[in-house]
PDB file of N, CA and C in Angstrom:
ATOM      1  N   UNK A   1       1.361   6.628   6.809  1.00  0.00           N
ATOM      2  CA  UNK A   1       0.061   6.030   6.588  1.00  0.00           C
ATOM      3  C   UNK A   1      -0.550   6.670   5.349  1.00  0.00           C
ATOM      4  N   UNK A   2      -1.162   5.940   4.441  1.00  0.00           N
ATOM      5  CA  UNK A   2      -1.754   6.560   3.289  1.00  0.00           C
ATOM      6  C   UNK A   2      -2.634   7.205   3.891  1.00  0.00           C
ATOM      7  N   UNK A   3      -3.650   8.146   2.962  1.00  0.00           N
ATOM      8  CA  UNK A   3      -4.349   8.943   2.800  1.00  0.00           C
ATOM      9  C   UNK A   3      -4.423   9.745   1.849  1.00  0.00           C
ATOM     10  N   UNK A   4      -5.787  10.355   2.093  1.00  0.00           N
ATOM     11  CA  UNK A   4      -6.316  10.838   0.656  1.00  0.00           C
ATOM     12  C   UNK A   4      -6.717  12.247   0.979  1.00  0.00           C
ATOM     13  N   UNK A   5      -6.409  13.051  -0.097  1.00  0.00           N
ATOM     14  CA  UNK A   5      -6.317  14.724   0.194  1.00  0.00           C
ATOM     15  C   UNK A   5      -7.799  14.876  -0.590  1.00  0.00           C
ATOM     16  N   UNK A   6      -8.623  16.154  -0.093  1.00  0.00           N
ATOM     17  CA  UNK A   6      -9.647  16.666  -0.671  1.00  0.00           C
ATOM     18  C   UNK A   6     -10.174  18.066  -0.938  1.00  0.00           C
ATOM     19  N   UNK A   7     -10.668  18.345  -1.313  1.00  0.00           N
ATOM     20  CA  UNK A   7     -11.009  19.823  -1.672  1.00  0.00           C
ATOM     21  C   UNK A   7     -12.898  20.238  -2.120  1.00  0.00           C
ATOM     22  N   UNK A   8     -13.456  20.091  -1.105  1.00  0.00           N
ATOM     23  CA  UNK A   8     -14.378  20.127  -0.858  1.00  0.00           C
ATOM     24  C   UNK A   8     -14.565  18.207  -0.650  1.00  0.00           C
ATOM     25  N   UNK A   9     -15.870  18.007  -2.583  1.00  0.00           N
ATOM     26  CA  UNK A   9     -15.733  16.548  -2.185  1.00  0.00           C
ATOM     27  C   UNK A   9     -14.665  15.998  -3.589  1.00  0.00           C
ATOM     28  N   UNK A  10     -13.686  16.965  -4.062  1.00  0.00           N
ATOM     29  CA  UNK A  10     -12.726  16.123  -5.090  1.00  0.00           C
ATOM     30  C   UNK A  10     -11.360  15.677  -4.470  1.00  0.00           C
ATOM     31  N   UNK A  11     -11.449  14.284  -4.703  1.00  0.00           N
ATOM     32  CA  UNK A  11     -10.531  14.008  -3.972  1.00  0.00           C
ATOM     33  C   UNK A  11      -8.866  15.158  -5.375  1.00  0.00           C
ATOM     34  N   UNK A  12      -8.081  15.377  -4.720  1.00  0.00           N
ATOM     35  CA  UNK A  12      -6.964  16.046  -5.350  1.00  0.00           C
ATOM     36  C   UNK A  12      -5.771  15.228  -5.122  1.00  0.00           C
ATOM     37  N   UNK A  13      -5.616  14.214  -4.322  1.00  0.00           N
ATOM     38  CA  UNK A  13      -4.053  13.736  -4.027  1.00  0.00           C
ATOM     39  C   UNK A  13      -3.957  12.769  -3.263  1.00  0.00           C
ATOM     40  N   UNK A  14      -3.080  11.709  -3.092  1.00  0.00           N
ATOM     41  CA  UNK A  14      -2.992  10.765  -1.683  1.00  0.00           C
ATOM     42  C   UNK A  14      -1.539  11.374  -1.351  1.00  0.00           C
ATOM     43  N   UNK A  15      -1.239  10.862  -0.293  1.00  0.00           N
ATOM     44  CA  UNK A  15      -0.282  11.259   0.399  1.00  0.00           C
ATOM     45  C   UNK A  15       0.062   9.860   1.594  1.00  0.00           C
ATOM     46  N   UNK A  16       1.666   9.674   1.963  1.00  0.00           N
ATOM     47  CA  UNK A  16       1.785   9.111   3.081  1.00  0.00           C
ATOM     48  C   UNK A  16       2.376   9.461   3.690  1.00  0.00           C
ATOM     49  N   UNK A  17       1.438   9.920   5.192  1.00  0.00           N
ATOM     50  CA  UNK A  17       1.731  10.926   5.931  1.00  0.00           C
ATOM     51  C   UNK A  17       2.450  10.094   6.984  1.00  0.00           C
ATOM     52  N   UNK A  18       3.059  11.021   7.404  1.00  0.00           N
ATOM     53  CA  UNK A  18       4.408  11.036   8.540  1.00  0.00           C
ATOM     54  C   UNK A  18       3.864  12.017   9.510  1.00  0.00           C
ATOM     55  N   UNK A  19       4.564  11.448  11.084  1.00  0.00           N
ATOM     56  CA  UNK A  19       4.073  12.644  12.206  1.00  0.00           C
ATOM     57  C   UNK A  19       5.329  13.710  12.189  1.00  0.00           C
ATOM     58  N   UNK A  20       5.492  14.410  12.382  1.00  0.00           N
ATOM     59  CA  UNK A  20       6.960  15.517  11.781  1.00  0.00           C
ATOM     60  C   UNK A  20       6.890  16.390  13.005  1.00  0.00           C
ATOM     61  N   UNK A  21       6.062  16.417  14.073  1.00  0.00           N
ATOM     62  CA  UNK A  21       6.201  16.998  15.275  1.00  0.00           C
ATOM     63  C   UNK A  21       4.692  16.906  16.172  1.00  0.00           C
ATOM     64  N   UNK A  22       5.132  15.635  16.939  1.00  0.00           N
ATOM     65  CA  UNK A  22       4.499  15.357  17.640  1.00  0.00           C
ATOM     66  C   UNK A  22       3.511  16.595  18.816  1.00  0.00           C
ATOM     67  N   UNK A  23       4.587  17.141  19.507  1.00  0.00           N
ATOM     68  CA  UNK A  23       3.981  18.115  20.787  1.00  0.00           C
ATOM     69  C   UNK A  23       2.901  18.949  20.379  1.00  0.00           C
ATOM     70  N   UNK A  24       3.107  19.014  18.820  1.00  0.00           N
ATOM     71  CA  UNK A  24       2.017  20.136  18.175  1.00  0.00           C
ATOM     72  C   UNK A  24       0.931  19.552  17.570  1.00  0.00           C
ATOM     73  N   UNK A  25       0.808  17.624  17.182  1.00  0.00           N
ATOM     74  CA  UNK A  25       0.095  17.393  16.822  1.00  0.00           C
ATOM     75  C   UNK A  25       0.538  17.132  15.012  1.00  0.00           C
ATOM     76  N   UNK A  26       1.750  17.499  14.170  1.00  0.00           N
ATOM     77  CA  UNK A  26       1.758  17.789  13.650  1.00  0.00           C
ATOM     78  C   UNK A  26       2.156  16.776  12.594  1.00  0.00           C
ATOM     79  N   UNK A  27       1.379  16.313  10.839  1.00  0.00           N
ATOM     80  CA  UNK A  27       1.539  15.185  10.608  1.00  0.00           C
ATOM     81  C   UNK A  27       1.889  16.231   8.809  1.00  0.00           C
ATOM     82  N   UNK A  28       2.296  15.307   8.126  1.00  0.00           N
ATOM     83  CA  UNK A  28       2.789  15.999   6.774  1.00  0.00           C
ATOM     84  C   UNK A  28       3.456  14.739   5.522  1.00  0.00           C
ATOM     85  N   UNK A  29       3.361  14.483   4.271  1.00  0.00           N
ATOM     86  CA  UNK A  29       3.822  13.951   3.542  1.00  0.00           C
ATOM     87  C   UNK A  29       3.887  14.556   2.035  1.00  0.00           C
ATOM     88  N   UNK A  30       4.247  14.017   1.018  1.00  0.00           N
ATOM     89  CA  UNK A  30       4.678  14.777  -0.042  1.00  0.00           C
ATOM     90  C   UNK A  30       3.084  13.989  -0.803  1.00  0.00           C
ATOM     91  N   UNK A  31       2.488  15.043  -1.862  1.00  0.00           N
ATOM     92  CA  UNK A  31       1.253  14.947  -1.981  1.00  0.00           C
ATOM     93  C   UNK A  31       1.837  14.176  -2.994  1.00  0.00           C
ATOM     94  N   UNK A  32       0.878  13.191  -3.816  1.00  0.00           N
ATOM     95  CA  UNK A  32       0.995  12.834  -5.298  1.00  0.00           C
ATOM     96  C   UNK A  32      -0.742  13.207  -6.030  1.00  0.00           C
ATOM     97  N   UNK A  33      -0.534  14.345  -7.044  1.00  0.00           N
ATOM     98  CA  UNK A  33      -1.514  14.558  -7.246  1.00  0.00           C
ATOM     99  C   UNK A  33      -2.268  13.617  -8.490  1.00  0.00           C
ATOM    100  N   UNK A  34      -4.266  13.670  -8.154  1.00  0.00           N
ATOM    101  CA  UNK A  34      -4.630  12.896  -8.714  1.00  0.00           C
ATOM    102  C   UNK A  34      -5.586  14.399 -10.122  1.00  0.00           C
ATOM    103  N   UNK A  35      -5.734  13.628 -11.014  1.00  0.00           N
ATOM    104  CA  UNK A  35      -6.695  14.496 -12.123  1.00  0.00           C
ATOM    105  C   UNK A  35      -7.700  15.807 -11.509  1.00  0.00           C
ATOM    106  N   UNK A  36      -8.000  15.358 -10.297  1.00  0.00           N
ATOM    107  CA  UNK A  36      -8.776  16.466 -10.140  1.00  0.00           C
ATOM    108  C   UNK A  36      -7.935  17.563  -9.224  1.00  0.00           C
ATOM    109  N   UNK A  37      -6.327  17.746  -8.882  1.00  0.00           N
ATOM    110  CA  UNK A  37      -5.808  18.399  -8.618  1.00  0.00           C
ATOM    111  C   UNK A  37      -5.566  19.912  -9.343  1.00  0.00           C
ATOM    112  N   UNK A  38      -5.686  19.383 -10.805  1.00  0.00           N
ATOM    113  CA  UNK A  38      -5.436  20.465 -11.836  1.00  0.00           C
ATOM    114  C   UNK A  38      -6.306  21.757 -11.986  1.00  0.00           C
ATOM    115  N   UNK A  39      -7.571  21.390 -10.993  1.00  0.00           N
ATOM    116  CA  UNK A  39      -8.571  22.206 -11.110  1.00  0.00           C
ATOM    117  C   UNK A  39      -8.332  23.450 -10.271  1.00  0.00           C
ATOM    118  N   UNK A  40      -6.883  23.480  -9.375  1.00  0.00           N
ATOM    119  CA  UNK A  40      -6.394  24.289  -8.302  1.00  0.00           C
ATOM    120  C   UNK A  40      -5.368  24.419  -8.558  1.00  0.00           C
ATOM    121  N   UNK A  41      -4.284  23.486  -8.944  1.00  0.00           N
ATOM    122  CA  UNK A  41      -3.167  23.926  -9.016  1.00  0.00           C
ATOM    123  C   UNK A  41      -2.877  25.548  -9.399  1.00  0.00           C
ATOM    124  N   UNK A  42      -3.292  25.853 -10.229  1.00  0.00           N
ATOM    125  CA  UNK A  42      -2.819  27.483 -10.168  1.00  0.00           C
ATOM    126  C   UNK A  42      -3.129  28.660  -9.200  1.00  0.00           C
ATOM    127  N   UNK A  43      -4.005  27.887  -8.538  1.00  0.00           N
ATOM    128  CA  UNK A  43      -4.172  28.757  -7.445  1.00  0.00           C
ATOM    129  C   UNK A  43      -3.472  28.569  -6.238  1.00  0.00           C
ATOM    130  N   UNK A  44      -3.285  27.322  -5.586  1.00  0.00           N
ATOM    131  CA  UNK A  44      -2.750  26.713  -4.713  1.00  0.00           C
ATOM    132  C   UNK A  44      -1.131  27.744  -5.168  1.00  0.00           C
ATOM    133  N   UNK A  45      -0.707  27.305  -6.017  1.00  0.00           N
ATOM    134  CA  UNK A  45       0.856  27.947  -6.632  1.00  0.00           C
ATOM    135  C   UNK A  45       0.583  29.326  -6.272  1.00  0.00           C
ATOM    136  N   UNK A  46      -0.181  29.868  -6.911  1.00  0.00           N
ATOM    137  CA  UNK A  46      -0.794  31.506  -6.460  1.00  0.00           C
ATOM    138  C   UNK A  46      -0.185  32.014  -4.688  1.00  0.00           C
ATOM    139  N   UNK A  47      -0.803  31.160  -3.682  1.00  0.00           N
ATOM    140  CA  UNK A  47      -0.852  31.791  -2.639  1.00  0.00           C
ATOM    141  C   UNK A  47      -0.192  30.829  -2.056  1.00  0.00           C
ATOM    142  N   UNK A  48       0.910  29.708  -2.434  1.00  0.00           N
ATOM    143  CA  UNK A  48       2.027  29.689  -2.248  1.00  0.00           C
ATOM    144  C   UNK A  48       2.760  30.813  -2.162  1.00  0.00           C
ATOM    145  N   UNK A  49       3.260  31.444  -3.126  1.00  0.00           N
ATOM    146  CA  UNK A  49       4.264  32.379  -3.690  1.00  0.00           C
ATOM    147  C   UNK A  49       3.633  33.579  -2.686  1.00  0.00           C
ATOM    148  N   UNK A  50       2.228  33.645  -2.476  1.00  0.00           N
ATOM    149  CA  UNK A  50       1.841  35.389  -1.862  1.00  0.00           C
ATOM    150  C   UNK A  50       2.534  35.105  -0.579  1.00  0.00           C
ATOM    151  N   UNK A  51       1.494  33.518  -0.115  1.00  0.00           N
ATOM    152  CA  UNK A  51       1.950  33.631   1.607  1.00  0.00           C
ATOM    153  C   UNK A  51       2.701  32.697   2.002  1.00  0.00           C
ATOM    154  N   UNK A  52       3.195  31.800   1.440  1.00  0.00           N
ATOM    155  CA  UNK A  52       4.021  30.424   1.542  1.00  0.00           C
ATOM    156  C   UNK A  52       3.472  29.171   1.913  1.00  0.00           C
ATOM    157  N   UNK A  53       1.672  29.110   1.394  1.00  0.00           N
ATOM    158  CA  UNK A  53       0.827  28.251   1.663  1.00  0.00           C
ATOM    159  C   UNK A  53      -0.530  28.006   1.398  1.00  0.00           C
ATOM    160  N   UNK A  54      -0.907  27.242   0.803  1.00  0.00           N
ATOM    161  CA  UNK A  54      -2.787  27.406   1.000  1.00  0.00           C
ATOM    162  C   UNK A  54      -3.168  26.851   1.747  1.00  0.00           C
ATOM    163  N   UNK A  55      -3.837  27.249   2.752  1.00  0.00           N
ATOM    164  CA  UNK A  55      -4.550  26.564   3.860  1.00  0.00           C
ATOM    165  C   UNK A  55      -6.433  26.763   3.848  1.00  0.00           C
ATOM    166  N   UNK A  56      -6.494  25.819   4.816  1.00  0.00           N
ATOM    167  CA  UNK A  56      -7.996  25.835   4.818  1.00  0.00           C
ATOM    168  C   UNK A  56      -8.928  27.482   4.991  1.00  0.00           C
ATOM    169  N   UNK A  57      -8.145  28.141   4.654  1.00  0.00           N
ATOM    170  CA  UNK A  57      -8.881  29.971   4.974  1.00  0.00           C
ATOM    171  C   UNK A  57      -9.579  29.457   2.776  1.00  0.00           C
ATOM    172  N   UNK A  58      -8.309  29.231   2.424  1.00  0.00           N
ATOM    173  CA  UNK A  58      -8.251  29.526   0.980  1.00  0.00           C
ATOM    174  C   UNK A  58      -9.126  28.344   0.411  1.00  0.00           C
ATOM    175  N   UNK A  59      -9.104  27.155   1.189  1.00  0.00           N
ATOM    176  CA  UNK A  59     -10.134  26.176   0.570  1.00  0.00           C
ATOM    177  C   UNK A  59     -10.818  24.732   1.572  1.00  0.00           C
ATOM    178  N   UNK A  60     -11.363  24.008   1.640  1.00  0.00           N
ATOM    179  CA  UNK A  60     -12.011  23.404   2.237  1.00  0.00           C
ATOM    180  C   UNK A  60     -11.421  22.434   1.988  1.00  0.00           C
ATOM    181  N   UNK A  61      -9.835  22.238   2.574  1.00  0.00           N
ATOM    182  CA  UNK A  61      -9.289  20.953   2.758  1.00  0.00           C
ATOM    183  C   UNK A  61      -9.607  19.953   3.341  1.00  0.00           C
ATOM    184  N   UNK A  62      -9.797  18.709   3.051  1.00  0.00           N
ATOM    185  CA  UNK A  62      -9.447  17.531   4.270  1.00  0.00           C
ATOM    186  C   UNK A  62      -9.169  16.543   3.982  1.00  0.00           C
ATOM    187  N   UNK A  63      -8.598  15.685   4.691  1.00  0.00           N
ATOM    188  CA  UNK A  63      -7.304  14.796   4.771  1.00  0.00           C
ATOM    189  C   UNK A  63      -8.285  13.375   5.278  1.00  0.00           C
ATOM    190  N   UNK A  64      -8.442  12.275   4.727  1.00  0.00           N
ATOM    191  CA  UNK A  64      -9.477  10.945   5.047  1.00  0.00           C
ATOM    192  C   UNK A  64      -7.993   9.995   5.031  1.00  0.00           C
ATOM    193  N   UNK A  65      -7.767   9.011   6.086  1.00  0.00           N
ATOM    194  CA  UNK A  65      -6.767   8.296   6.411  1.00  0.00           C
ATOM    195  C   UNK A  65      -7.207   6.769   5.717  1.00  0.00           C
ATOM    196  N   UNK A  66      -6.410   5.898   5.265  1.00  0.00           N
ATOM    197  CA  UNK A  66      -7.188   4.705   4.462  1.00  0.00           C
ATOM    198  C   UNK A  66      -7.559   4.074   5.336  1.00  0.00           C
ATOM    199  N   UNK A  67      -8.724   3.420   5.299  1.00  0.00           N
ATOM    200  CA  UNK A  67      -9.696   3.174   6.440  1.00  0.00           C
ATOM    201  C   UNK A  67     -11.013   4.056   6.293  1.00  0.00           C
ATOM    202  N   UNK A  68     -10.765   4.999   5.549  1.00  0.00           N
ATOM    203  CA  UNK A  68     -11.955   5.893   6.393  1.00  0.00           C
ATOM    204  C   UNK A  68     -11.859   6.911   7.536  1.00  0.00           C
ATOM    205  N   UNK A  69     -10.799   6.952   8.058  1.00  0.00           N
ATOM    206  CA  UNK A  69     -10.870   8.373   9.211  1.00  0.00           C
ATOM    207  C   UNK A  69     -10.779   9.100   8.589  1.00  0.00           C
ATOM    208  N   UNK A  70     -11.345  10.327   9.460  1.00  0.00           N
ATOM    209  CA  UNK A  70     -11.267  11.342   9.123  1.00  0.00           C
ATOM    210  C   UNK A  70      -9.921  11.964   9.992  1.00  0.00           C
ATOM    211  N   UNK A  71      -9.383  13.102   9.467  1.00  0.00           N
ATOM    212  CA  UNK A  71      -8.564  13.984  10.259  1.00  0.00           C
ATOM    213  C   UNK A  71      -9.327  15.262  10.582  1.00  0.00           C
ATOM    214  N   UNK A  72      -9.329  15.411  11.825  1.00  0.00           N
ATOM    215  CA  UNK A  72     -10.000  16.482  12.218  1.00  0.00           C
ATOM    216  C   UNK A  72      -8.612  17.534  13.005  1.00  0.00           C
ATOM    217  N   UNK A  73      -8.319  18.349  12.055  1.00  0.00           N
ATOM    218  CA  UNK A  73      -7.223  19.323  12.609  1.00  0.00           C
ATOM    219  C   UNK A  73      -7.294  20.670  13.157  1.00  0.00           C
ATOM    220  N   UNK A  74      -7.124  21.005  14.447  1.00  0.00           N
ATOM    221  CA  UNK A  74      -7.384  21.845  14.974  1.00  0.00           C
ATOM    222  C   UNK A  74      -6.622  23.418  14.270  1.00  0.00           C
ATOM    223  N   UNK A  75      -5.479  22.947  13.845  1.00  0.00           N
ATOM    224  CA  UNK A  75      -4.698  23.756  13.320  1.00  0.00           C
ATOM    225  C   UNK A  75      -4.512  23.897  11.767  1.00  0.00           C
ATOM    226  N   UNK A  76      -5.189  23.207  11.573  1.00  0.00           N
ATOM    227  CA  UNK A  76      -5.736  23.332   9.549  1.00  0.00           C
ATOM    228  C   UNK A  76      -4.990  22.307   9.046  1.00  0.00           C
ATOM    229  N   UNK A  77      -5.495  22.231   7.476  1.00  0.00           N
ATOM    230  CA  UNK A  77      -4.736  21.542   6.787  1.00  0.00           C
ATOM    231  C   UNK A  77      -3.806  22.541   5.644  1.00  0.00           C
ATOM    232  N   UNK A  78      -2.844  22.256   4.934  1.00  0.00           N
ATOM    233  CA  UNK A  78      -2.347  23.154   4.151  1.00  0.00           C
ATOM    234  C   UNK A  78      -1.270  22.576   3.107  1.00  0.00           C
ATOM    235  N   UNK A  79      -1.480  23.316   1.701  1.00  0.00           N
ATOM    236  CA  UNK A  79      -0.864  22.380   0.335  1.00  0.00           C
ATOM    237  C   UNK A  79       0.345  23.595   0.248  1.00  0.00           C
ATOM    238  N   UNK A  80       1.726  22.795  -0.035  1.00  0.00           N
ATOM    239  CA  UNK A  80       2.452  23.704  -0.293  1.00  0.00           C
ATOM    240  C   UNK A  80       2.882  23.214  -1.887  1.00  0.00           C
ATOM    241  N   UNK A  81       2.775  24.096  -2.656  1.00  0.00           N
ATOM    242  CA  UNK A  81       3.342  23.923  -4.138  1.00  0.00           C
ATOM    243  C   UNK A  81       3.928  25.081  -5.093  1.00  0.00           C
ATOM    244  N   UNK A  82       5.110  24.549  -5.412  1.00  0.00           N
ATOM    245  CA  UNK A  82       5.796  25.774  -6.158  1.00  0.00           C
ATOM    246  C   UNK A  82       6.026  25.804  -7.156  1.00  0.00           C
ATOM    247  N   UNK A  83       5.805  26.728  -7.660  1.00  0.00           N
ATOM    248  CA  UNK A  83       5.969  26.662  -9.911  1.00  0.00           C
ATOM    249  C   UNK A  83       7.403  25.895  -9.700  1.00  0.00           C
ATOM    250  N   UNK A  84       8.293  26.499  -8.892  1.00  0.00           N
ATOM    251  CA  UNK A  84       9.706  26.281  -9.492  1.00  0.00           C
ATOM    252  C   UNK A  84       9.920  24.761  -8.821  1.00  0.00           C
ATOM    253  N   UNK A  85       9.565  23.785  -8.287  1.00  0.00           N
ATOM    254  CA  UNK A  85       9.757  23.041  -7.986  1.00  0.00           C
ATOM    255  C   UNK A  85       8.146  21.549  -7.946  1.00  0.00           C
ATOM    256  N   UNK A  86       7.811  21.599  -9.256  1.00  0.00           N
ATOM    257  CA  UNK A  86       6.566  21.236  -9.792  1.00  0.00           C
ATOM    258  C   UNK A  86       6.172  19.736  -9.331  1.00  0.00           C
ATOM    259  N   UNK A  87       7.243  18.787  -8.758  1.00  0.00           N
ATOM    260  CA  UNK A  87       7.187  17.184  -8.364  1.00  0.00           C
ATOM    261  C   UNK A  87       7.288  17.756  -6.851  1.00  0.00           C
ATOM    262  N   UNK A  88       7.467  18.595  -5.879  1.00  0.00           N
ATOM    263  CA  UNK A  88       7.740  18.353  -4.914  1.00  0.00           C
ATOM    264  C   UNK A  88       6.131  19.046  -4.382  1.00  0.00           C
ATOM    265  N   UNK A  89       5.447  18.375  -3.716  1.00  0.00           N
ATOM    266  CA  UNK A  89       3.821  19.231  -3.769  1.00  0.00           C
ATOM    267  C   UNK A  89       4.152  18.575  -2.141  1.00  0.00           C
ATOM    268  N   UNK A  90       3.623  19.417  -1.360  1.00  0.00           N
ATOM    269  CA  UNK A  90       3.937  18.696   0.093  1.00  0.00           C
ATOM    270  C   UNK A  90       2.037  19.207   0.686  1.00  0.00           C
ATOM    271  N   UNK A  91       1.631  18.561   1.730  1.00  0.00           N
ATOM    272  CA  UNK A  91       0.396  18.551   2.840  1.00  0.00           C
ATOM    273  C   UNK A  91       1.012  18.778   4.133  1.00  0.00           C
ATOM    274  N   UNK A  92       0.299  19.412   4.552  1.00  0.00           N
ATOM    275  CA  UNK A  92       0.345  19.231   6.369  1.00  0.00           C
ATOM    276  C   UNK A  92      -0.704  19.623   6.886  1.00  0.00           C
ATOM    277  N   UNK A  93      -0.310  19.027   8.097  1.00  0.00           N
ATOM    278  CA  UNK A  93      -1.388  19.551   9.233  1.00  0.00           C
ATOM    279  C   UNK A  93      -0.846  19.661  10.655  1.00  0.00           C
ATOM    280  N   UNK A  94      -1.781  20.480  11.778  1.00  0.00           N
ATOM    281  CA  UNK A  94      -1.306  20.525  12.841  1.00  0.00           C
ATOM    282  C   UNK A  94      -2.617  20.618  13.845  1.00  0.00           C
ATOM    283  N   UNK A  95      -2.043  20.220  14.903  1.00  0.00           N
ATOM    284  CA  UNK A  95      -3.147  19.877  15.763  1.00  0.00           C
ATOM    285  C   UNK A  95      -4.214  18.812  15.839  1.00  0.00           C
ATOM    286  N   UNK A  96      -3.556  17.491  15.281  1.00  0.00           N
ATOM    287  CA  UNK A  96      -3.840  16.266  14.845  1.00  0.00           C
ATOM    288  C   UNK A  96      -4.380  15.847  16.623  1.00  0.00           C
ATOM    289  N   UNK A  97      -5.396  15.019  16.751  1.00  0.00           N
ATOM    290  CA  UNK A  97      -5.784  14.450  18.080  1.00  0.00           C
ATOM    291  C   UNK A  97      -4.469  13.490  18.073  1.00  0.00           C
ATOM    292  N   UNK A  98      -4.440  12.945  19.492  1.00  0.00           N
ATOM    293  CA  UNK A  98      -3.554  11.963  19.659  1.00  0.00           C
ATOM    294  C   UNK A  98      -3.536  10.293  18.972  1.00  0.00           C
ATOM    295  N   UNK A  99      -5.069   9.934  19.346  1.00  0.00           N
ATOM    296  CA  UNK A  99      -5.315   9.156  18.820  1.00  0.00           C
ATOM    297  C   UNK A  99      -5.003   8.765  17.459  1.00  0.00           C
ATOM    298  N   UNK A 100      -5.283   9.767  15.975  1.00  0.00           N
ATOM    299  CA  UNK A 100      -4.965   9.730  14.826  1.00  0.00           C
ATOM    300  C   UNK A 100      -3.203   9.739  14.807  1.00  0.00           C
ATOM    301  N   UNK A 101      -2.598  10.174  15.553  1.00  0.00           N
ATOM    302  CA  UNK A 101      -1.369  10.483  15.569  1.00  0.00           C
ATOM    303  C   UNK A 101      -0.415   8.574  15.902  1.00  0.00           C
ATOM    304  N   UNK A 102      -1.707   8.067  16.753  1.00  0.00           N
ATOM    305  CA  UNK A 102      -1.183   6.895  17.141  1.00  0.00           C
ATOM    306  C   UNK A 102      -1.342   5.691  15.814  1.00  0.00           C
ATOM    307  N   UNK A 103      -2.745   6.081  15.138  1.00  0.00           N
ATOM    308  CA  UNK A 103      -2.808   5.421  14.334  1.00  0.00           C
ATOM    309  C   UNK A 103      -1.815   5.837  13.191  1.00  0.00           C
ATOM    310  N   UNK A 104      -1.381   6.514  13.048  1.00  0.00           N
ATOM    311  CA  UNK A 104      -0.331   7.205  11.996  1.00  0.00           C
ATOM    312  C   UNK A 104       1.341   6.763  12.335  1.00  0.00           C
ATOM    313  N   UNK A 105       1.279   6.483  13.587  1.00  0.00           N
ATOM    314  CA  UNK A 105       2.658   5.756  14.081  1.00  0.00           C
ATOM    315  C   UNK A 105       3.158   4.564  13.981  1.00  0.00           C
ATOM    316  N   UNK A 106       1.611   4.020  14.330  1.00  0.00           N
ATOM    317  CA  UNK A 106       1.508   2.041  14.071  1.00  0.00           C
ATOM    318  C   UNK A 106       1.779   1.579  12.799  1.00  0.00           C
ATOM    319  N   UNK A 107       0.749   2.536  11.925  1.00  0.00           N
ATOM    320  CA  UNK A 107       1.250   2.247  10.624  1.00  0.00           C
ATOM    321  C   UNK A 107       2.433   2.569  10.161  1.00  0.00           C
ATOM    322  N   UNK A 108       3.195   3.103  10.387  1.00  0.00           N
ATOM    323  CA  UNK A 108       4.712   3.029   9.815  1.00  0.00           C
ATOM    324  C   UNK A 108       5.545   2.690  10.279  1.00  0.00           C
ATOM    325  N   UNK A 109       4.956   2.183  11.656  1.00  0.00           N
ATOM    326  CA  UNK A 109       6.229   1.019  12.352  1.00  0.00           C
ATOM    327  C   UNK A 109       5.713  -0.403  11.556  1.00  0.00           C
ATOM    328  N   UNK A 110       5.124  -0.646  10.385  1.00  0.00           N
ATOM    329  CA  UNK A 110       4.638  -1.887   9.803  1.00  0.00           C
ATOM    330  C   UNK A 110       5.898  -2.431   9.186  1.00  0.00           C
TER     331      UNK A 110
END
């Protein structure tokens, strides 16, 4: 299901997310970043490399599904990006409600 990545209120990326482990709630797709990504990228890369992730400790992620939902994740959201591998920018999350998880299923059984 598309969606749109954010960082406070800039949007940074869409993404079409996939559920990648259900029992946990857990949904993830490969980011495609938009102009206002650049304003992080070096940091995001930063604490990649420290901790193998930026998550919502490091910034005020959130994830809006097309439509308008919101994702409300119990278990954060988080950008993985690596100098050495500069096209592959991945999102996740965990602890997705069920509901969003259902709407995230329907849409890719389309």
């Amino acid at each position: 299901m598309k969606a749109f990545v954010f960082i406070d209120n800039t949007q940074i990326g869409e993404a079409d997310l996939k559920i990648t482990d259900e029992s946990m709630g857990g949904i993830g797709g490969m980011l495609r970043p938009l102009p206002g990504y650049n304003n992080y990228r070096q940091q995001i890369q930063q604490l990649f490399h420290q901790k193998g992730i930026a998550n919502v400790s490091d910034f005020n992620f959130s994830i809006v599904l097309e439509g308008g939902v919101q994702v409300e994740a119990e278990g954060g959201i988080g950008v993985s990006d690596s100098r050495e591998y500069p096209d592959e920018i991945y999102v996740e999350s965990a602890g997705v409600r069920a509901d969003i998880l259902e709407m995230i299923a329907a849409a890719g059984s389309l």
